[in-house]
N, C-alpha and C. Protein backbone atom coordinates (compact mmCIF):
# COMPACT_ATOMS: atom_id res chain seq x y z
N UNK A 1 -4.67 -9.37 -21.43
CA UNK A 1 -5.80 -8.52 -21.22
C UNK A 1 -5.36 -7.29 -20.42
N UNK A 2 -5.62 -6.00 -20.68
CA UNK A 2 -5.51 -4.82 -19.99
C UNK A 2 -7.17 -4.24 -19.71
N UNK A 3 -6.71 -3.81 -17.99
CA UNK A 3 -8.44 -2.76 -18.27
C UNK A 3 -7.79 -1.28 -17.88
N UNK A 4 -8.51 -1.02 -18.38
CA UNK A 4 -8.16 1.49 -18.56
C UNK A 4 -9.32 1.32 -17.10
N UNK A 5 -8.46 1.09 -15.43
CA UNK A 5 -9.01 2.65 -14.70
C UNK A 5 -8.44 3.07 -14.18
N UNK A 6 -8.59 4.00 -13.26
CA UNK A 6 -7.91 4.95 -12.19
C UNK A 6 -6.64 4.27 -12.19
N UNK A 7 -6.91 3.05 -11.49
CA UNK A 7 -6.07 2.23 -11.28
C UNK A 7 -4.79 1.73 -11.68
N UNK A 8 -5.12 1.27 -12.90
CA UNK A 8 -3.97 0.69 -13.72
C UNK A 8 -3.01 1.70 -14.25
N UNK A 9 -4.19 2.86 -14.30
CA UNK A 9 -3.34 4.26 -15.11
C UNK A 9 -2.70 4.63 -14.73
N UNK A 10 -2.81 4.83 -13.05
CA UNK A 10 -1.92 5.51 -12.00
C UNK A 10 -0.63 4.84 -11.65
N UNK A 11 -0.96 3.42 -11.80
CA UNK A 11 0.23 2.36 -11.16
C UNK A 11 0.75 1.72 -12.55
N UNK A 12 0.42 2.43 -13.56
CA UNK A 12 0.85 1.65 -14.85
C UNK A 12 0.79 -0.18 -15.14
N UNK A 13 -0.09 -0.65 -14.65
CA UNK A 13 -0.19 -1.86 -14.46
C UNK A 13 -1.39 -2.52 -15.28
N UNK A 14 -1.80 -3.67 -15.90
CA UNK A 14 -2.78 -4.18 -16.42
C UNK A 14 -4.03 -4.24 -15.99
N UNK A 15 -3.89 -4.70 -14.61
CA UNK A 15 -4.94 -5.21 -13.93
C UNK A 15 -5.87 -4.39 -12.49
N UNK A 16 -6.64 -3.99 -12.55
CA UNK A 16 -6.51 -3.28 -11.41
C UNK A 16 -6.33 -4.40 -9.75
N UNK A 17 -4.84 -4.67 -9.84
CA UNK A 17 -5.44 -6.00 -8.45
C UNK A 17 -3.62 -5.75 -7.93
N UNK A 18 -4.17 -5.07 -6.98
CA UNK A 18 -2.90 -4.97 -5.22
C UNK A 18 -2.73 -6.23 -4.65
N UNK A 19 -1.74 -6.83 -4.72
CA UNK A 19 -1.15 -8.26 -4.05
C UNK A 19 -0.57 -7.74 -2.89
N UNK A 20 -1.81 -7.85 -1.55
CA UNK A 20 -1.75 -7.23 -0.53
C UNK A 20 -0.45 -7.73 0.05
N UNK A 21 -0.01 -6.42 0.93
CA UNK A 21 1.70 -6.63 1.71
C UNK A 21 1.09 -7.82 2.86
N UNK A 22 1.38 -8.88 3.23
CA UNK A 22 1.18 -9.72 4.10
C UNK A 22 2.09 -10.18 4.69
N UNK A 23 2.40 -9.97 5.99
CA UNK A 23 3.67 -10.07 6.84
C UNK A 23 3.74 -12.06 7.17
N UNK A 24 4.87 -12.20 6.56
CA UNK A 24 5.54 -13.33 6.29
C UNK A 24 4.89 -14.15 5.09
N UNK A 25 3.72 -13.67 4.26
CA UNK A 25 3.68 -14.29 3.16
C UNK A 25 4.00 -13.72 1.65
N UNK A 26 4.24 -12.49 2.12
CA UNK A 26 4.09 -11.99 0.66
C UNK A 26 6.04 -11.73 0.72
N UNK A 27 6.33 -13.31 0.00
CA UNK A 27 7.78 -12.42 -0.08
C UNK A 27 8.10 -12.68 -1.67
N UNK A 28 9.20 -12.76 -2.00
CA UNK A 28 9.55 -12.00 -3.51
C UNK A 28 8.91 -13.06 -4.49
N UNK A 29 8.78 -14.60 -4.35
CA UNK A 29 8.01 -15.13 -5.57
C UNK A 29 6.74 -14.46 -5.72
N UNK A 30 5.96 -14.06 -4.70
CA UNK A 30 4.52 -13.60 -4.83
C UNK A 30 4.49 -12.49 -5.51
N UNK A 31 5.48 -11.50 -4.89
CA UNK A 31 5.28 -10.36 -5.60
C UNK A 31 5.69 -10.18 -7.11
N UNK A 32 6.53 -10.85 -7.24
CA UNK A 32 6.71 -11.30 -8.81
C UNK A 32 6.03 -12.40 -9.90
N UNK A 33 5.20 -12.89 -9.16
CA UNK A 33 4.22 -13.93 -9.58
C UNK A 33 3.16 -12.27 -9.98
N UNK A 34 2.73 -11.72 -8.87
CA UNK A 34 1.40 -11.16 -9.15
C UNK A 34 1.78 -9.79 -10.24
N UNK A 35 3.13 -9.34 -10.29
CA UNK A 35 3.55 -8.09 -11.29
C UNK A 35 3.63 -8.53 -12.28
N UNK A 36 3.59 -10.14 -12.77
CA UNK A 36 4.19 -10.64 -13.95
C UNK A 36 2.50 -10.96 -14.49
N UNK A 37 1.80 -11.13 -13.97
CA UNK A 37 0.34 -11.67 -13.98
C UNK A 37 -0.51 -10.37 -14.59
N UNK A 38 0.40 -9.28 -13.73
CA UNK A 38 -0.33 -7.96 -14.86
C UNK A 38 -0.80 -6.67 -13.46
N UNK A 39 -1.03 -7.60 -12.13
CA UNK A 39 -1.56 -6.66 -10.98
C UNK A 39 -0.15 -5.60 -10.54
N UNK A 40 -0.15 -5.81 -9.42
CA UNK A 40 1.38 -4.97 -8.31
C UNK A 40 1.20 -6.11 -7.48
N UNK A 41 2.39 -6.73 -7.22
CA UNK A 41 2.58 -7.17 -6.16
C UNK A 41 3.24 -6.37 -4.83
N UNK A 42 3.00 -6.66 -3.84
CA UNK A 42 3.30 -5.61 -2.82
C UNK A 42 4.05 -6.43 -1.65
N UNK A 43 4.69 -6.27 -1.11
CA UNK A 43 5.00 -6.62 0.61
C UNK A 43 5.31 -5.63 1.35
N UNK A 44 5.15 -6.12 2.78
CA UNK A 44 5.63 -5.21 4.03
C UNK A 44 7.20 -5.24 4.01
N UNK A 45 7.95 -4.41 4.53
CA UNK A 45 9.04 -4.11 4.70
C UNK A 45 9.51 -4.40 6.15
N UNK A 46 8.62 -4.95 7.21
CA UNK A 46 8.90 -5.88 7.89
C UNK A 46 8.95 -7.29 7.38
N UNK A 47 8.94 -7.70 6.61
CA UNK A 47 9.15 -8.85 6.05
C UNK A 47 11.36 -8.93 6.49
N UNK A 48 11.65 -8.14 6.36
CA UNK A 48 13.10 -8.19 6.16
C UNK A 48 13.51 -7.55 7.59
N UNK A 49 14.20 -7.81 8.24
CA UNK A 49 14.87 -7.53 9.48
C UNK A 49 15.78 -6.23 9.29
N UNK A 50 16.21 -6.18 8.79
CA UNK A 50 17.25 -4.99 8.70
C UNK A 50 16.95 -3.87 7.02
N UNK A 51 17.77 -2.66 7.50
CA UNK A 51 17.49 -2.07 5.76
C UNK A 51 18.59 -3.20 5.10
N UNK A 52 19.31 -3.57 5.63
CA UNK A 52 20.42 -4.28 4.06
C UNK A 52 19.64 -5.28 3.52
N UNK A 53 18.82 -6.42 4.49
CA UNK A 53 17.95 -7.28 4.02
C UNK A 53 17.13 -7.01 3.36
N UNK A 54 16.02 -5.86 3.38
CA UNK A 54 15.10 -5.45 2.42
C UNK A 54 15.80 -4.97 1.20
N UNK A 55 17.15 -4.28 1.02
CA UNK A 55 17.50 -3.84 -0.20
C UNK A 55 17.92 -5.34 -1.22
N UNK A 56 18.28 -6.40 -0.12
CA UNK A 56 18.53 -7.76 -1.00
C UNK A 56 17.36 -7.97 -1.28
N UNK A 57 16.29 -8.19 -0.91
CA UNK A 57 15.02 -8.68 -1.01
C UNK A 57 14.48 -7.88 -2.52
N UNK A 58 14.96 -6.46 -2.59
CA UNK A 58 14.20 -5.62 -3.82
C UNK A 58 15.40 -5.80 -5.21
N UNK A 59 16.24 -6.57 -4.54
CA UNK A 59 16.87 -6.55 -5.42
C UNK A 59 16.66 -8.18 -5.85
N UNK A 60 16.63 -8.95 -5.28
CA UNK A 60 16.13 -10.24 -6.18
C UNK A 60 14.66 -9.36 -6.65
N UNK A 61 13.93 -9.28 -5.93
CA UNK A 61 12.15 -9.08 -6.69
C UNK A 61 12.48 -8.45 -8.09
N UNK A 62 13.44 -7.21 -7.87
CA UNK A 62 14.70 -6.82 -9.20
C UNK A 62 15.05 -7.37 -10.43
N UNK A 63 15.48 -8.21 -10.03
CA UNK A 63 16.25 -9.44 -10.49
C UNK A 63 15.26 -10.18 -11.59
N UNK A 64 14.19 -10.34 -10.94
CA UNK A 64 12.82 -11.34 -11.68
C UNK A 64 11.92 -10.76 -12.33
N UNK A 65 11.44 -9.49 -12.12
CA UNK A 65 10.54 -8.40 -12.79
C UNK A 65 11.02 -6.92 -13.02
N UNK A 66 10.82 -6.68 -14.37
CA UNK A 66 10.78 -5.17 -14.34
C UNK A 66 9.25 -4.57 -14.38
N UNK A 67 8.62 -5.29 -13.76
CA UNK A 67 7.01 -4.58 -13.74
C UNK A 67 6.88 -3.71 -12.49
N UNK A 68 6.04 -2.88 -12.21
CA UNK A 68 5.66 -2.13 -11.11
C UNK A 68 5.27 -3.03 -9.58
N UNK A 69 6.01 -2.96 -8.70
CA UNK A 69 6.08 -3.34 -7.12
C UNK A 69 5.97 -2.22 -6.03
N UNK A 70 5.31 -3.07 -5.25
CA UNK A 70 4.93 -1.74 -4.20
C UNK A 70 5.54 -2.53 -2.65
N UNK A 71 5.97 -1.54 -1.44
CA UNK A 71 6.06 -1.95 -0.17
C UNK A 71 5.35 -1.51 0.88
N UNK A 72 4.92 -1.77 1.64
CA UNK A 72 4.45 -1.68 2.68
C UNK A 72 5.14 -0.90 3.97
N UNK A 73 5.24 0.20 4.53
CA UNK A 73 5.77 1.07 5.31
C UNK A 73 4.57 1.34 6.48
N UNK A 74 5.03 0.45 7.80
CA UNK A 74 4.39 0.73 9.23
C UNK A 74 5.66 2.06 9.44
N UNK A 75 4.65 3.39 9.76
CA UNK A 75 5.66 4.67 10.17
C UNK A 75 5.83 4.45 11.65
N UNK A 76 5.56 4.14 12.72
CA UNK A 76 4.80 4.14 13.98
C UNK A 76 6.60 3.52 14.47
N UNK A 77 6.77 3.86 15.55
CA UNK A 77 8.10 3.82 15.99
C UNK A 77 7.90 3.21 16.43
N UNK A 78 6.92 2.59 17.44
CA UNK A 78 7.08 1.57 18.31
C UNK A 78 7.12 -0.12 17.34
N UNK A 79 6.67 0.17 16.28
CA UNK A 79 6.08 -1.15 15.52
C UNK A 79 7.47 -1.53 14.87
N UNK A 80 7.97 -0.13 14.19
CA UNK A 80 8.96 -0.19 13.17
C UNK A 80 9.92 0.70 13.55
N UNK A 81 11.15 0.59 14.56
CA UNK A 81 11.59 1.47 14.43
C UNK A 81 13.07 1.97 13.36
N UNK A 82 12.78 1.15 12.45
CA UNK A 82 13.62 1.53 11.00
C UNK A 82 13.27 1.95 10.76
N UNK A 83 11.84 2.23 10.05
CA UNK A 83 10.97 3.02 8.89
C UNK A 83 11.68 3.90 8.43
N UNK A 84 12.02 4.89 8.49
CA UNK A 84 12.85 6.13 7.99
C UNK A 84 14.16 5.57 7.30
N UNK A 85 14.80 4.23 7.38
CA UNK A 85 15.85 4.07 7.02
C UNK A 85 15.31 3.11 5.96
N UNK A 86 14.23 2.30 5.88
CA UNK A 86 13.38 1.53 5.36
C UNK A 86 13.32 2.38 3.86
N UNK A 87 12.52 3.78 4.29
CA UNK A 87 12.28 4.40 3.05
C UNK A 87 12.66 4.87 2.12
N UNK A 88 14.45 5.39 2.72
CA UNK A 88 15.51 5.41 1.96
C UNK A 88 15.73 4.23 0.99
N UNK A 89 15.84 2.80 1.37
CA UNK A 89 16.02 1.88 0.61
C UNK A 89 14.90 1.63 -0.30
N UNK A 90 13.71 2.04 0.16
CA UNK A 90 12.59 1.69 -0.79
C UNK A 90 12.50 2.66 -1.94
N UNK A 91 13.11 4.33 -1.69
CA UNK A 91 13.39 5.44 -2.46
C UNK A 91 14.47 5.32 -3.84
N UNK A 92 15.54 4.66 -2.99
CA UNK A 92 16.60 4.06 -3.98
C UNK A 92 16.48 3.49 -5.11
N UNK A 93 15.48 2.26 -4.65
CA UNK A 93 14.88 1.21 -5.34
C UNK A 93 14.15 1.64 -6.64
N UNK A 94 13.40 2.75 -6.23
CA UNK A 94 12.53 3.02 -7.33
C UNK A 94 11.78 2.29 -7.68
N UNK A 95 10.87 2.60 -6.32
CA UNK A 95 9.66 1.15 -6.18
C UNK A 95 8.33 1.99 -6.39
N UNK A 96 7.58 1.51 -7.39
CA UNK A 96 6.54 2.17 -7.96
C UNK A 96 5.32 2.64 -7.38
N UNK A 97 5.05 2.03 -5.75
CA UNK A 97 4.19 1.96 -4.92
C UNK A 97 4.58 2.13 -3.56
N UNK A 98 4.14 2.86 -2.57
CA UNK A 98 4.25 2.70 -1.18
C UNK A 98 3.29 2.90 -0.50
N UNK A 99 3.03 1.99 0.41
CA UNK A 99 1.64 2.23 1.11
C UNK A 99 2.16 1.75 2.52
N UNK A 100 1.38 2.81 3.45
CA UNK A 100 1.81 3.17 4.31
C UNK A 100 0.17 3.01 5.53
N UNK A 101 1.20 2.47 6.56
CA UNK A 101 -0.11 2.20 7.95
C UNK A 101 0.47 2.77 9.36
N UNK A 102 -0.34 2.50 10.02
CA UNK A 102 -0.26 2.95 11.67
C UNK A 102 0.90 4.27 11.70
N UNK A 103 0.41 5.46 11.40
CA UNK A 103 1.49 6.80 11.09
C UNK A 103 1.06 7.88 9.92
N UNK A 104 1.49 8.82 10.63
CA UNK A 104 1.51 10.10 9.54
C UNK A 104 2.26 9.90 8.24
N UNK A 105 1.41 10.02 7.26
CA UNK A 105 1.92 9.66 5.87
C UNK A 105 2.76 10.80 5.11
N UNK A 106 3.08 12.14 5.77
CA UNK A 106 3.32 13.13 5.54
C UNK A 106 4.79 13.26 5.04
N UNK A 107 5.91 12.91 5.74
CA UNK A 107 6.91 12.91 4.83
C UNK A 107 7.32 11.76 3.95
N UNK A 108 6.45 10.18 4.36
CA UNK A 108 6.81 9.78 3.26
C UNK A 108 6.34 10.28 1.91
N UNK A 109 4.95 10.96 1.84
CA UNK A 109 4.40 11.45 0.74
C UNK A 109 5.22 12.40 0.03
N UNK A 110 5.69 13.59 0.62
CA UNK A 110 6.71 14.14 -0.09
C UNK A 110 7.92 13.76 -0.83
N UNK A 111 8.54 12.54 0.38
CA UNK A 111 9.67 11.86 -0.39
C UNK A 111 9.21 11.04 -1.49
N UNK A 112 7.96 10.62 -1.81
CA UNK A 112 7.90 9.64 -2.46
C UNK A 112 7.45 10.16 -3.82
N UNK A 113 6.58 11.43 -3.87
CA UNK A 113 6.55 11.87 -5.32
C UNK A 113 7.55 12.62 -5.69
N UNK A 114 8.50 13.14 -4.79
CA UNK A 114 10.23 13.60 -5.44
C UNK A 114 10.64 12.30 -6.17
N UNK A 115 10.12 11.33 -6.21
CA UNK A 115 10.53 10.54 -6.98
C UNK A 115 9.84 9.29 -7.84
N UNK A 116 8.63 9.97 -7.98
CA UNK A 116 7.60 9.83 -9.02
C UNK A 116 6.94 8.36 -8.36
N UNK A 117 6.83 7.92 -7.13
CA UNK A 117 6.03 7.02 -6.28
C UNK A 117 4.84 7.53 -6.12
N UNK A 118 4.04 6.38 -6.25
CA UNK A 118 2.59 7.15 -5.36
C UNK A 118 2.50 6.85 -3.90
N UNK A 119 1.58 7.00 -3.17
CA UNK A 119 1.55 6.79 -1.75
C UNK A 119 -0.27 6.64 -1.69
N UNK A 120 -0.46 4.89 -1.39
CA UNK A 120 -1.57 4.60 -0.82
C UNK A 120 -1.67 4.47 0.79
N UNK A 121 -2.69 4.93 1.32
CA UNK A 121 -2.65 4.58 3.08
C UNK A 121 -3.62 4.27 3.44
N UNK A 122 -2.96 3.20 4.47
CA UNK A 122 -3.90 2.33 4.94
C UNK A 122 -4.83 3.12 5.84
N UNK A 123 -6.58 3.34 6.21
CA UNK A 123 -7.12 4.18 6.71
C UNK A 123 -8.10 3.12 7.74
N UNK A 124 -8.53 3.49 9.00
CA UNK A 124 -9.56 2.90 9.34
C UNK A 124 -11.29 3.42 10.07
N UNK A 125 -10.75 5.16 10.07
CA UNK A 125 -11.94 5.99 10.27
C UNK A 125 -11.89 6.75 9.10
N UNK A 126 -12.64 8.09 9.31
CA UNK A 126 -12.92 9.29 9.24
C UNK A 126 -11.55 9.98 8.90
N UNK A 127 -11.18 10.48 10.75
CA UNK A 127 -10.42 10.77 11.60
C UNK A 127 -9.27 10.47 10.37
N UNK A 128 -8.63 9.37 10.24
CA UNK A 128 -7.61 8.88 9.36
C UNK A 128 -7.53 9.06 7.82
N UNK A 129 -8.89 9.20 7.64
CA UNK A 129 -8.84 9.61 6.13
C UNK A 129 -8.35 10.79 6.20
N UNK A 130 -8.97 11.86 6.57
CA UNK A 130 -8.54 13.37 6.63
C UNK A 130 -7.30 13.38 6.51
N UNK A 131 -6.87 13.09 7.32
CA UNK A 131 -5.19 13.20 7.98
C UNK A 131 -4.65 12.78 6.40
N UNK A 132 -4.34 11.15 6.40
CA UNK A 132 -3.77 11.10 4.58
C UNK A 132 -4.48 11.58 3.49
N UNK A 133 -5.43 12.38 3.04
CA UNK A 133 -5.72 12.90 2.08
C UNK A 133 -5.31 14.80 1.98
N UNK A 134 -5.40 15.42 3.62
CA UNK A 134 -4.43 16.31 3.65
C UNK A 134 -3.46 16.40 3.34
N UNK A 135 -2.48 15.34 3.64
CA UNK A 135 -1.25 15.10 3.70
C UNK A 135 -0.76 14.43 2.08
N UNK A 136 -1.77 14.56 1.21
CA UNK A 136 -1.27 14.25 -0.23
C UNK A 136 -1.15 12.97 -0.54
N UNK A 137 -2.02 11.82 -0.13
CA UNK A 137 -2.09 10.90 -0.57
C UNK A 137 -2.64 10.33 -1.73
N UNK A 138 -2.10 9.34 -2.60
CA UNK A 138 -2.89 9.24 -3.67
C UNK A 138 -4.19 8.37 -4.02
N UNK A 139 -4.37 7.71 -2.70
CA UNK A 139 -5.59 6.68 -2.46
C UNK A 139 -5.52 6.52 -1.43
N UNK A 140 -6.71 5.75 -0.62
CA UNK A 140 -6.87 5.38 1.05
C UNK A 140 -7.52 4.00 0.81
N UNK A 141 -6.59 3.27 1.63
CA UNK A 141 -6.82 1.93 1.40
C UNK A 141 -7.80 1.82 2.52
N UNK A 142 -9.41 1.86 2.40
CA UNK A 142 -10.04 1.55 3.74
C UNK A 142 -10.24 0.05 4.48
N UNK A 143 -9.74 0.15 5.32
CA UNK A 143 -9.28 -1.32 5.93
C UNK A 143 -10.49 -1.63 7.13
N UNK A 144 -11.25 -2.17 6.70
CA UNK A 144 -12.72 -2.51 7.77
C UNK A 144 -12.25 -3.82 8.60
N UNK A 145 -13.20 -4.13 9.80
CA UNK A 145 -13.01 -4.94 10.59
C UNK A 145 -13.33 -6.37 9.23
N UNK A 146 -12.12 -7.70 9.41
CA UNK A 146 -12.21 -8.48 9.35
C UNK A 146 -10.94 -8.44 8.09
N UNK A 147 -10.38 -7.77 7.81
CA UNK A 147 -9.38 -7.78 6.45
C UNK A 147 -8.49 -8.12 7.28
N UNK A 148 -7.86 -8.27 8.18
CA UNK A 148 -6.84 -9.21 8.74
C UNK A 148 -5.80 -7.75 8.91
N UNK A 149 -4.63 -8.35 9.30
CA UNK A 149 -3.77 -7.37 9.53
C UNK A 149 -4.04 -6.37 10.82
N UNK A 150 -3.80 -4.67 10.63
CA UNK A 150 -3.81 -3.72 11.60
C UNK A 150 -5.48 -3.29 11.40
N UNK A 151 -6.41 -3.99 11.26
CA UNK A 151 -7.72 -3.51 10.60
C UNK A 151 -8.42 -2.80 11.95
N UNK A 152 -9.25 -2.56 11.30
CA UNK A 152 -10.60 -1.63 12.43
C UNK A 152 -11.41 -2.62 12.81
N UNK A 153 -12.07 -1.74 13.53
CA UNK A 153 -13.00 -2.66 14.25
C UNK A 153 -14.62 -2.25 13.76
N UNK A 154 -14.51 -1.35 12.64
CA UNK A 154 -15.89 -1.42 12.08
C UNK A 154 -16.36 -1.42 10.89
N UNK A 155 -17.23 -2.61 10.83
CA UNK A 155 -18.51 -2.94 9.67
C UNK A 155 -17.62 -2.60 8.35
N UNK A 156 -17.78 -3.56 7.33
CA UNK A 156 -17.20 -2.78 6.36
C UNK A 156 -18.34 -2.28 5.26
N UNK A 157 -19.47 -2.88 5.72
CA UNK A 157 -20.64 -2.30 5.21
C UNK A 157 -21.28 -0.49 5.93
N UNK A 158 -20.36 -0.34 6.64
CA UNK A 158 -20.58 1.10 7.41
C UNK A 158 -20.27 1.98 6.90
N UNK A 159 -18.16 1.13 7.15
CA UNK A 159 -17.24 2.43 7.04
C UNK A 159 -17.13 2.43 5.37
N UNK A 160 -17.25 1.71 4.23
CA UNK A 160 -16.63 1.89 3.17
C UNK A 160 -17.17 2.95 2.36
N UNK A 161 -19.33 2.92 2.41
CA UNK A 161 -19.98 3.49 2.53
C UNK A 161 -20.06 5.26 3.12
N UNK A 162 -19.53 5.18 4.12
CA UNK A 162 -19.22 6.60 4.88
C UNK A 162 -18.11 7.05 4.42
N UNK A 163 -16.84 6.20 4.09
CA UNK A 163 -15.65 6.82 3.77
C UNK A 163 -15.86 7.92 2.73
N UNK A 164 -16.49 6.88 1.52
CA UNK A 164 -16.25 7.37 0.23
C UNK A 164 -17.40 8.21 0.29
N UNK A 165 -18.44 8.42 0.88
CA UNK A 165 -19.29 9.56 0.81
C UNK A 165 -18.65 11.25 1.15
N UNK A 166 -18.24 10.83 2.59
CA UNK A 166 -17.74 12.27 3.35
C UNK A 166 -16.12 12.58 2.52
N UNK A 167 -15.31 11.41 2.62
CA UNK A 167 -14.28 11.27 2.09
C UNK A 167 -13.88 11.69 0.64
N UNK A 168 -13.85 11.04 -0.21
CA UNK A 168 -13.92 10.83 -1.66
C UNK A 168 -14.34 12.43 -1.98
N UNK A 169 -15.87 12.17 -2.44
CA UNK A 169 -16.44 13.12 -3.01
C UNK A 169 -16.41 14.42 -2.46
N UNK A 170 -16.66 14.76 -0.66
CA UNK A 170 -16.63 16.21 -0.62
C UNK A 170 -15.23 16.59 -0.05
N UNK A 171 -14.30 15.82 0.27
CA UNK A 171 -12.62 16.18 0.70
C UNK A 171 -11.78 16.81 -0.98
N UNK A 172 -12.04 15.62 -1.74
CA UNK A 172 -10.59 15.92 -2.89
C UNK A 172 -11.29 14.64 -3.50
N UNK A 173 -11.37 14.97 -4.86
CA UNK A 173 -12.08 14.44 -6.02
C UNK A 173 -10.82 13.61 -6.82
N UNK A 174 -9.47 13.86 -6.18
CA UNK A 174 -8.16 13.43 -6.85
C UNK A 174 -7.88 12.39 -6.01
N UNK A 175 -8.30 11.91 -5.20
CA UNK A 175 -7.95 10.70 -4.28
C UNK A 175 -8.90 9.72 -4.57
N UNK A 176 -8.11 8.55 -4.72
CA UNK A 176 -8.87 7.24 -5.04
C UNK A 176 -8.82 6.53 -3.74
N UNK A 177 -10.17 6.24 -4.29
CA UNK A 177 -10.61 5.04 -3.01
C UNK A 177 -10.65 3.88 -3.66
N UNK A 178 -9.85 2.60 -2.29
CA UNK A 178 -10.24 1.33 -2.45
C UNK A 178 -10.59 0.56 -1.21
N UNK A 179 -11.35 -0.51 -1.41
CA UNK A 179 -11.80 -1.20 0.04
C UNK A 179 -11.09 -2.66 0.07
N UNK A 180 -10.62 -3.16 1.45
CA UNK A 180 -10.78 -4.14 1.41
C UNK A 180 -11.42 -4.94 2.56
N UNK A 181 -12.05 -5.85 2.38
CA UNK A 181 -13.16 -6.31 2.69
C UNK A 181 -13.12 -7.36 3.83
N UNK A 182 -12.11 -8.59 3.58
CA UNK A 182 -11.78 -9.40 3.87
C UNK A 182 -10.60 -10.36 3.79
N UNK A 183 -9.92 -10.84 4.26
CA UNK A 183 -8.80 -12.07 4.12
C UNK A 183 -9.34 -13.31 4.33
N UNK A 184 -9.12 -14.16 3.00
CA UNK A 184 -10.25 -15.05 3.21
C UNK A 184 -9.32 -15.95 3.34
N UNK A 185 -9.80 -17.30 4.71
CA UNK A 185 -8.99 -18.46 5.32
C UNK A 185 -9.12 -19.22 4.10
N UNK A 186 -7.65 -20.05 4.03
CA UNK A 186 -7.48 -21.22 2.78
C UNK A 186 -8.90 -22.53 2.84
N UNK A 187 -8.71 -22.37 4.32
CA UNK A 187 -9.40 -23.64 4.24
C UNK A 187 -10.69 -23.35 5.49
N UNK A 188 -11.77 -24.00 5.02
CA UNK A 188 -12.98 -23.67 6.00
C UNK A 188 -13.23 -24.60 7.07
């Protein structure tokens, strides 16, 4: 099954469904489980300790799929202070997706459509949308309180609502919006 939107068109993929980067779960069976399934599978690039480890890591995921994969890039020096050497290896790779949190999305965005990547970012105001949709992003992942990870601390019935109003429609009509909502526990 294929569906035609924004989505699939942009990331060349079947399905419109992001196999969120999840630090220590999303490592290469997942992401090749979910690219082979038809979505993107994605991980963080903290998943791997060093750049040589992440280039082994893209190179098994390599190894198992030639479908579209995306990584996860924290810019923020204190969190990550590889990133910049990170992106090189993820550039190399010719990894179909990069999405990017806590940091100015600004030169990865440039580096990344010199080489035909898109660049989603992770957003949690206003304030943050601006910034990556200036800065040439190709979607804003709005990350509301309760999606787990680096999330916000508000409503996702507020911000997703406000994003895509002020955001979306009167910023740049070329930027896609997506929400996520929640990380839901295995077990209740």
């Amino acid at each position: 099954m294929k569906l035609n939107t924004r989505i699939t068109k942009m990331l060349g993929i079947d399905l419109p469904i992001i196999g969120a980067p999840m630090f220590l779960v999303s490592y290469p069976d997942l992401v090749v489980a979910v690219s082979e399934a038809g979505g993107i599978g994605c991980f963080p690039s903290l998943n791997y300790r060093s750049p040589e480890q992440l280039k082994d890591g893209l190179q098994e995921i390599r190894s198992k799929t030639k479908k579209p994969i995306g990584v996860n890039l924290i810019l923020h020096k204190s969190h990550n202070p590889n990133w910049s050497k990170q992106l090189q290896v993820v550039l190399d790779a010719k990894v179909e997706l990069l999405i990017t949190s806590l940091g100015s999305p600004r030169t990865v965005v440039n580096e990344a459509k010199s080489v035909g990547a898109k660049v989603f970012c992770d957003v949690t105001t206003l304030k943050h949308a601006n910034i990556v949709a200036k800065a040439g992003a190709d979607a804003l992942i709005a990350v509301a309180q309760g999606a787990g990870g680096h999330a916000g601390n508000i409503s996702p019935f507020s911000l997703y609502p406000y994003l895509k109003k002020k955001q979306v429609y009167q910023l740049s009509r070329r930027v896609q919006f997506l929400a996520v909502h929640r990380c839901w526990p295995l077990f209740r």
